[in-house]
N, C-alpha and C. Protein backbone atom coordinates (compact mmCIF):
# COMPACT_ATOMS: atom_id res chain seq x y z
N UNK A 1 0.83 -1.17 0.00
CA UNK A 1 0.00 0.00 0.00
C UNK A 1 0.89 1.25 0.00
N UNK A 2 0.74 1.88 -1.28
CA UNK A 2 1.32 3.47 -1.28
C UNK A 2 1.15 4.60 -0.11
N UNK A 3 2.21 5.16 0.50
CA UNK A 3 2.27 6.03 1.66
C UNK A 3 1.76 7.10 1.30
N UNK A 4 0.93 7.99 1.49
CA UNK A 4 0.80 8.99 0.97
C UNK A 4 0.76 10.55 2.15
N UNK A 5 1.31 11.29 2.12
CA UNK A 5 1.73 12.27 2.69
C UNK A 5 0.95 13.12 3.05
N UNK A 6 0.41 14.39 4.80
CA UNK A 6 0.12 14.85 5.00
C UNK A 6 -0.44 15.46 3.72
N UNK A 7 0.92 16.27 3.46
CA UNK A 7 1.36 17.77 2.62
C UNK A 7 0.59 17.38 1.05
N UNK A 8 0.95 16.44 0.59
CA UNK A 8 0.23 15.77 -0.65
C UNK A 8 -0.89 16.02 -0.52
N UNK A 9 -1.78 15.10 0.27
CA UNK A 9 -3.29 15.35 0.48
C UNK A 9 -3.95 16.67 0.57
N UNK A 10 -3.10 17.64 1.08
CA UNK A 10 -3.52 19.05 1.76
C UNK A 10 -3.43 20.01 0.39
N UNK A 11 -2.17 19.45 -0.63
CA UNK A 11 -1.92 20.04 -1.82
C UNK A 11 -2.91 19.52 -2.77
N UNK A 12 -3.35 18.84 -3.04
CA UNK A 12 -4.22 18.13 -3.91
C UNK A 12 -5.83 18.47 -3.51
N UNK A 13 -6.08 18.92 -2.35
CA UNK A 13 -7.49 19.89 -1.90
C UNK A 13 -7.15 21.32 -2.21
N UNK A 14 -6.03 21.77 -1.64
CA UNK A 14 -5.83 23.20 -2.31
C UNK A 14 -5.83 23.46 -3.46
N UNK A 15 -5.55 22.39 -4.38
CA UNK A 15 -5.38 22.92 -6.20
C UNK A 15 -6.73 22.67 -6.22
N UNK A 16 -7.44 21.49 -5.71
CA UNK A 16 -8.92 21.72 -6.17
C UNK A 16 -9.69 22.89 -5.68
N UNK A 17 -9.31 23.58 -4.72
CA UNK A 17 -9.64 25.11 -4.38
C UNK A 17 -9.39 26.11 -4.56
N UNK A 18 -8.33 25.92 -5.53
CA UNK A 18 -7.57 27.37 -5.97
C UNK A 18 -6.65 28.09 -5.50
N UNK A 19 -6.02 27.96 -4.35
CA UNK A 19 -5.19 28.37 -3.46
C UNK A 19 -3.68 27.98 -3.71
N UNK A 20 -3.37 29.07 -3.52
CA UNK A 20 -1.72 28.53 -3.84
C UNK A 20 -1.53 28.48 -2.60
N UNK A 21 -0.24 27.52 -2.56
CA UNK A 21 0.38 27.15 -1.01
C UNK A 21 2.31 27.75 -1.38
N UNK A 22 2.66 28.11 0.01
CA UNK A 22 4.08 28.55 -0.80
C UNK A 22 5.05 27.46 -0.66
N UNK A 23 6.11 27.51 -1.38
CA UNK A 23 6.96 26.51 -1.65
C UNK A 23 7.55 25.83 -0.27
N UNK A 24 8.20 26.21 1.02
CA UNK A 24 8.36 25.98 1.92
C UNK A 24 7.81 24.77 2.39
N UNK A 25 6.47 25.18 2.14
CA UNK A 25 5.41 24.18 2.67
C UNK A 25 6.09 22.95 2.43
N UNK A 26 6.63 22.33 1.44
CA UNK A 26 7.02 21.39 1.85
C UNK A 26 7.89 20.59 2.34
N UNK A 27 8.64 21.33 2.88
CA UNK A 27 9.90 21.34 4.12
C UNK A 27 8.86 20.80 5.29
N UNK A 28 7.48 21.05 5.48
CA UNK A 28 6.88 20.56 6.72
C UNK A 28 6.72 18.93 6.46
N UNK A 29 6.57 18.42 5.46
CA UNK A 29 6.24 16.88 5.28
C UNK A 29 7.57 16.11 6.16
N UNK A 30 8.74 16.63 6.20
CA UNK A 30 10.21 16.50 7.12
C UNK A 30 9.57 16.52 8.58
N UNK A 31 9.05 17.18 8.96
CA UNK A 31 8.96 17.54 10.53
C UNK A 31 8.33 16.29 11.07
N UNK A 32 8.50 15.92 12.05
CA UNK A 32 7.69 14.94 12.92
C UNK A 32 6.93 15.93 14.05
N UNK A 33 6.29 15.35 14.29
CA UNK A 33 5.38 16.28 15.63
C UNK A 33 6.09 14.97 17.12
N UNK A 34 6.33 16.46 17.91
CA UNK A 34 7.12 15.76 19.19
C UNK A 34 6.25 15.76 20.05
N UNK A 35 5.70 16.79 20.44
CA UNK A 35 5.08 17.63 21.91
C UNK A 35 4.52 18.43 21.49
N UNK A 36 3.16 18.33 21.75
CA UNK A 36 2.17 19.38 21.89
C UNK A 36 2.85 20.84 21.51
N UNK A 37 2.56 21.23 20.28
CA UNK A 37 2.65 22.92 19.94
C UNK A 37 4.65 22.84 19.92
N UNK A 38 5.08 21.57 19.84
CA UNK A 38 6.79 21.63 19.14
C UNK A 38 6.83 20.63 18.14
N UNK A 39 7.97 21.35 17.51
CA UNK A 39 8.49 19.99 16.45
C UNK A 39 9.84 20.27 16.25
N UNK A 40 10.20 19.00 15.69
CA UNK A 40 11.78 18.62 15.56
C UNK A 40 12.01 18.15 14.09
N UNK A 41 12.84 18.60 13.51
CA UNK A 41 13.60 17.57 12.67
C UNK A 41 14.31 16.78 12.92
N UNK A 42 13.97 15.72 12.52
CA UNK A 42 14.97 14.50 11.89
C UNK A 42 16.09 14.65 11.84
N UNK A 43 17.38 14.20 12.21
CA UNK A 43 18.92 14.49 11.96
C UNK A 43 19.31 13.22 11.77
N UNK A 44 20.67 12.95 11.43
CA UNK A 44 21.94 11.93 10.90
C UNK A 44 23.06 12.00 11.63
N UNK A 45 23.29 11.35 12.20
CA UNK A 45 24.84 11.34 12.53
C UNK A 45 25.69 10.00 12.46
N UNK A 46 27.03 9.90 12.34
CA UNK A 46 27.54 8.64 11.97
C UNK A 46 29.01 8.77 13.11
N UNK A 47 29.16 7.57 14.12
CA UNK A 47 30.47 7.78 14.24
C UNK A 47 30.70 6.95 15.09
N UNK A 48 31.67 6.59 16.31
CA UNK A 48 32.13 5.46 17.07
C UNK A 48 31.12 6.06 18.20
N UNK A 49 30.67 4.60 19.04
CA UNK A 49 30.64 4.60 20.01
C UNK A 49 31.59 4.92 21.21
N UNK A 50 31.75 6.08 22.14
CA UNK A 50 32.38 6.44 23.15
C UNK A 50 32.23 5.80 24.47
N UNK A 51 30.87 5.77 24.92
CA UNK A 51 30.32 5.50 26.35
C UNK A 51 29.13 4.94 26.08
N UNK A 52 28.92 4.33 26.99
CA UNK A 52 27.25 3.86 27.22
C UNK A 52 27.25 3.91 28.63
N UNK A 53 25.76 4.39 29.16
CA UNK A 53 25.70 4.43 30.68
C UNK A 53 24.46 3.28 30.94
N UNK A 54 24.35 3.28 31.97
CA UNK A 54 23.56 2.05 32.50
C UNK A 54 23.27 1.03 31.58
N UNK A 55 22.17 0.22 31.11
CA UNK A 55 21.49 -0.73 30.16
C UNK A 55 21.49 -0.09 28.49
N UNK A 56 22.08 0.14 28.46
CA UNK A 56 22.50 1.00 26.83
C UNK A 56 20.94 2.17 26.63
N UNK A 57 20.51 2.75 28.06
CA UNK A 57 19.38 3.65 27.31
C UNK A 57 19.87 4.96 27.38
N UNK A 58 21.31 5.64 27.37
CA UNK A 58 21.67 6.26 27.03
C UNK A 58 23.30 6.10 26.02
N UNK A 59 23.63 6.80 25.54
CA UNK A 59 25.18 6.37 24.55
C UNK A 59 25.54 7.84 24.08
N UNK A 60 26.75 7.71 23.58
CA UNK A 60 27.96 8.59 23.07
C UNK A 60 28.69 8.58 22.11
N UNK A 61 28.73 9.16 21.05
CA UNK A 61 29.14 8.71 19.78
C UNK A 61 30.47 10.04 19.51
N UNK A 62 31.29 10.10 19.13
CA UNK A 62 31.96 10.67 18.20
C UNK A 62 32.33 10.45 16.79
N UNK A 63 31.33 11.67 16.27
CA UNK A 63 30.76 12.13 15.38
C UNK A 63 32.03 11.79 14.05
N UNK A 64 32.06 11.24 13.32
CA UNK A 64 32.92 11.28 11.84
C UNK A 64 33.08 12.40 11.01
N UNK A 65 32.01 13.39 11.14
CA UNK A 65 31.53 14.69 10.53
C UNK A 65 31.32 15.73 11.59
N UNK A 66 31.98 16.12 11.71
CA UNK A 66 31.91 17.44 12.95
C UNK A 66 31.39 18.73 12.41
N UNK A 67 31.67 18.79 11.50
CA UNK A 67 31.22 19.76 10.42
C UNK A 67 29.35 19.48 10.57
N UNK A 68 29.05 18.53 10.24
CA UNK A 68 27.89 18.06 10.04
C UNK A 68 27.15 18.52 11.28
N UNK A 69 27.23 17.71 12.22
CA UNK A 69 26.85 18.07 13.55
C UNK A 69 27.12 18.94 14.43
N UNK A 70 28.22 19.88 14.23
CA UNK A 70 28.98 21.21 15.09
C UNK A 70 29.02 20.58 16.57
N UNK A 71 29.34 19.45 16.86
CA UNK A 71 29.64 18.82 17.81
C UNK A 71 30.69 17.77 17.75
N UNK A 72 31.40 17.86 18.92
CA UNK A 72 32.78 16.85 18.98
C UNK A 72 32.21 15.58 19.84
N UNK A 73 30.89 15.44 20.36
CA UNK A 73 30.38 14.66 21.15
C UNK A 73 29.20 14.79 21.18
N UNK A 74 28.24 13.69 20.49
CA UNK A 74 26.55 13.98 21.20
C UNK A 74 26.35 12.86 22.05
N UNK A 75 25.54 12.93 22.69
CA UNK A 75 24.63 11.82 23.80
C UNK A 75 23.33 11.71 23.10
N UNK A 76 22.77 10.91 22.90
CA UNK A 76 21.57 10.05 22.75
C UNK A 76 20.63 9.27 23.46
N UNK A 77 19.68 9.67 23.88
CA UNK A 77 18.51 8.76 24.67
C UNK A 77 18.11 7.99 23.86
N UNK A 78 18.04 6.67 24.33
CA UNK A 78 17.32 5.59 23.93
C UNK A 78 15.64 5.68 24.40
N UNK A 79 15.02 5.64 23.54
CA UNK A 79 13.10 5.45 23.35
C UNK A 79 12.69 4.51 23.71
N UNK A 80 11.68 4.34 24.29
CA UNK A 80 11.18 3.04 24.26
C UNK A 80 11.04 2.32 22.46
N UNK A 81 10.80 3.61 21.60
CA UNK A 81 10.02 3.10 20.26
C UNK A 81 11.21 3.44 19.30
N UNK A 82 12.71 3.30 20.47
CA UNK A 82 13.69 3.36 19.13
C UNK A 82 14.06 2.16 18.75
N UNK A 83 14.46 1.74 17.43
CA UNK A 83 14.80 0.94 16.51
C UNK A 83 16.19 0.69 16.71
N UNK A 84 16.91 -0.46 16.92
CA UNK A 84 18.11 -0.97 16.86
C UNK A 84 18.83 -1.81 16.04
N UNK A 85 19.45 -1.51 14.76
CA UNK A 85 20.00 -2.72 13.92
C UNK A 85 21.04 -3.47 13.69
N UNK A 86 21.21 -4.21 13.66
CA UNK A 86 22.88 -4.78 13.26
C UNK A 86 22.90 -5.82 12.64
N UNK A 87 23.45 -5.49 11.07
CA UNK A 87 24.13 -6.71 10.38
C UNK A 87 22.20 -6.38 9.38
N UNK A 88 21.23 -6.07 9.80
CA UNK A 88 19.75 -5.92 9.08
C UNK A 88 19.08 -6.37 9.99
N UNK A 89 19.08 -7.28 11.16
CA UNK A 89 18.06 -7.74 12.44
C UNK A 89 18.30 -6.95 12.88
N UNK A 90 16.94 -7.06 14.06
CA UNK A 90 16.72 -5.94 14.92
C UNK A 90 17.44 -6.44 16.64
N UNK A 91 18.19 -5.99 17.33
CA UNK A 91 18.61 -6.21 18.68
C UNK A 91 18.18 -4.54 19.63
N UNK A 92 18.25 -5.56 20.93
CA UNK A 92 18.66 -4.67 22.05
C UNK A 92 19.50 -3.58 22.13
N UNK A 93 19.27 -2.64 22.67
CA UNK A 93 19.67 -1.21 22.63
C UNK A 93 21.00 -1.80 23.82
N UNK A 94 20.72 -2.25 24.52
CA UNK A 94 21.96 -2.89 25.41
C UNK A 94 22.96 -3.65 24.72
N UNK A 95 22.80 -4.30 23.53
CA UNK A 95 24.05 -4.82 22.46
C UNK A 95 24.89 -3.86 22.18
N UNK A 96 24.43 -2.69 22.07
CA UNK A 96 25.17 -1.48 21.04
C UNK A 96 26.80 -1.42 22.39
N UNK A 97 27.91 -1.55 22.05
CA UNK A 97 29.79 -1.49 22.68
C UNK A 97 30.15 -0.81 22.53
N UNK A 98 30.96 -0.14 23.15
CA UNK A 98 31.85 0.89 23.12
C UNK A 98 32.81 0.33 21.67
N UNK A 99 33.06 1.81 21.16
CA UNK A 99 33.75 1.42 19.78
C UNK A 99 33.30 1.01 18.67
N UNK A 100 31.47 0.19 18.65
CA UNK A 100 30.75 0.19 17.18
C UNK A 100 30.66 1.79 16.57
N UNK A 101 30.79 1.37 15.25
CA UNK A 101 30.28 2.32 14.74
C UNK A 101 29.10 2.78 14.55
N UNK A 102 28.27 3.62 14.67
CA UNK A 102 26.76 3.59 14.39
C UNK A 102 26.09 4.67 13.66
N UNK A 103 25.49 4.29 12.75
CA UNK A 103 24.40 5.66 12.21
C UNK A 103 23.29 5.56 12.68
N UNK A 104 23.07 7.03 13.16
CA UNK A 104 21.93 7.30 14.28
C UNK A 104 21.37 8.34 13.68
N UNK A 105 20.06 8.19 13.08
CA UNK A 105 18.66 9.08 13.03
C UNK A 105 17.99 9.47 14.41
N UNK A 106 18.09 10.66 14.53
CA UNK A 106 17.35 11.30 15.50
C UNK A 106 17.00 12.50 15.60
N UNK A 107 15.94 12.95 16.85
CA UNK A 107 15.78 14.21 17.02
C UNK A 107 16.38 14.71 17.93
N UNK A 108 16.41 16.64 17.52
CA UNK A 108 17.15 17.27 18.50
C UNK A 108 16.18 17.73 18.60
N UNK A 109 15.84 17.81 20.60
CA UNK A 109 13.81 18.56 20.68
C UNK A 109 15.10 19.15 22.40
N UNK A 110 14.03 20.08 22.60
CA UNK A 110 14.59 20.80 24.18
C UNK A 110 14.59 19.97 25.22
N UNK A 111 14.66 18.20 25.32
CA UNK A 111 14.97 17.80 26.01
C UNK A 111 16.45 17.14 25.90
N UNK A 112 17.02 17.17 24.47
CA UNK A 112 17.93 16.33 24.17
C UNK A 112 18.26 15.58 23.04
N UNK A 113 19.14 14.48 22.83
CA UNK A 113 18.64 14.25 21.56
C UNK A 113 18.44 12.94 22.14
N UNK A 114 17.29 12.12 20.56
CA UNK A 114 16.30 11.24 21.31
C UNK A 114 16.48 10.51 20.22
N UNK A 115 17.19 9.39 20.27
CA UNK A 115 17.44 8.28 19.02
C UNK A 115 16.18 7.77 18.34
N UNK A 116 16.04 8.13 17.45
CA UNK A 116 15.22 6.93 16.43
C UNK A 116 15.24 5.69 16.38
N UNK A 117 16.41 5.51 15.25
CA UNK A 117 17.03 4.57 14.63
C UNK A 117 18.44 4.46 14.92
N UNK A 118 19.00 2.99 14.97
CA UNK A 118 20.17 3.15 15.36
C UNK A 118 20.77 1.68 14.54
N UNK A 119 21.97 2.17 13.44
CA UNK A 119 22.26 0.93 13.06
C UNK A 119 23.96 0.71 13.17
N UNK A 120 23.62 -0.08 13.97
CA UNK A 120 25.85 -0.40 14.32
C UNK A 120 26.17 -1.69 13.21
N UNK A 121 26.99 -0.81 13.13
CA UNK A 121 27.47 -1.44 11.76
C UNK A 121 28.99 -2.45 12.16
């Protein structure tokens, strides 16, 4: 079944109404909704594992792209509804070692950043 997008649907009633929408607009189909009246984008980061504290629901990566991230160090909360991969199966957020490498999708929201996806490679 084809995904079909907020912004799509909303564009496809507006042309049938006549309304132009401005180009921007679809920079919002990117946003996830976090918290009531906030939103976050989506980010990337790629780099070694540094630290992990307690049961792997927090971690530490240094970043491969510093440029990318304007950080020499992020921390990451583990979600209950984050995703963990390795090798293409899915594992425990407690597998992830000091020293994997990992690409990590996540958000940066005013509590922190909050892992998505996480695939140690």
């Amino acid at each position: 079944m084809k995904k079909i997008s907020v912004i799509q649907v909303l564009s496809v009633i507006i042309a049938i109404a006549g309304i132009s929408i401005p180009e921007h607009a679809e920079a919002l189909d990117n946003v996830i909704r976090e918290d009531a009246g906030y939103y976050a984008d989506q980010k990337s980061a790629e780099g070694a594992v540094t630290s992990i504290d307690g049961d792997g629901g927090v971690f530490t990566i240094k970043p491969f792209d510093v440029s990318q991230t304007n950080s020499d160090e992020l921390i990451f909360r583990v979600m209950p509804d984050t995703q963990v991969y390795k090798a293409g199966k899915s594992i425990d957020s407690s597998d992830i070692q000091v020293n994997d490498v990992v690409a990590v999708d996540y958000l940066d929201d005013k509590a922190g950043l909050k892992a998505v996806t996480v695939n140690v490679q």
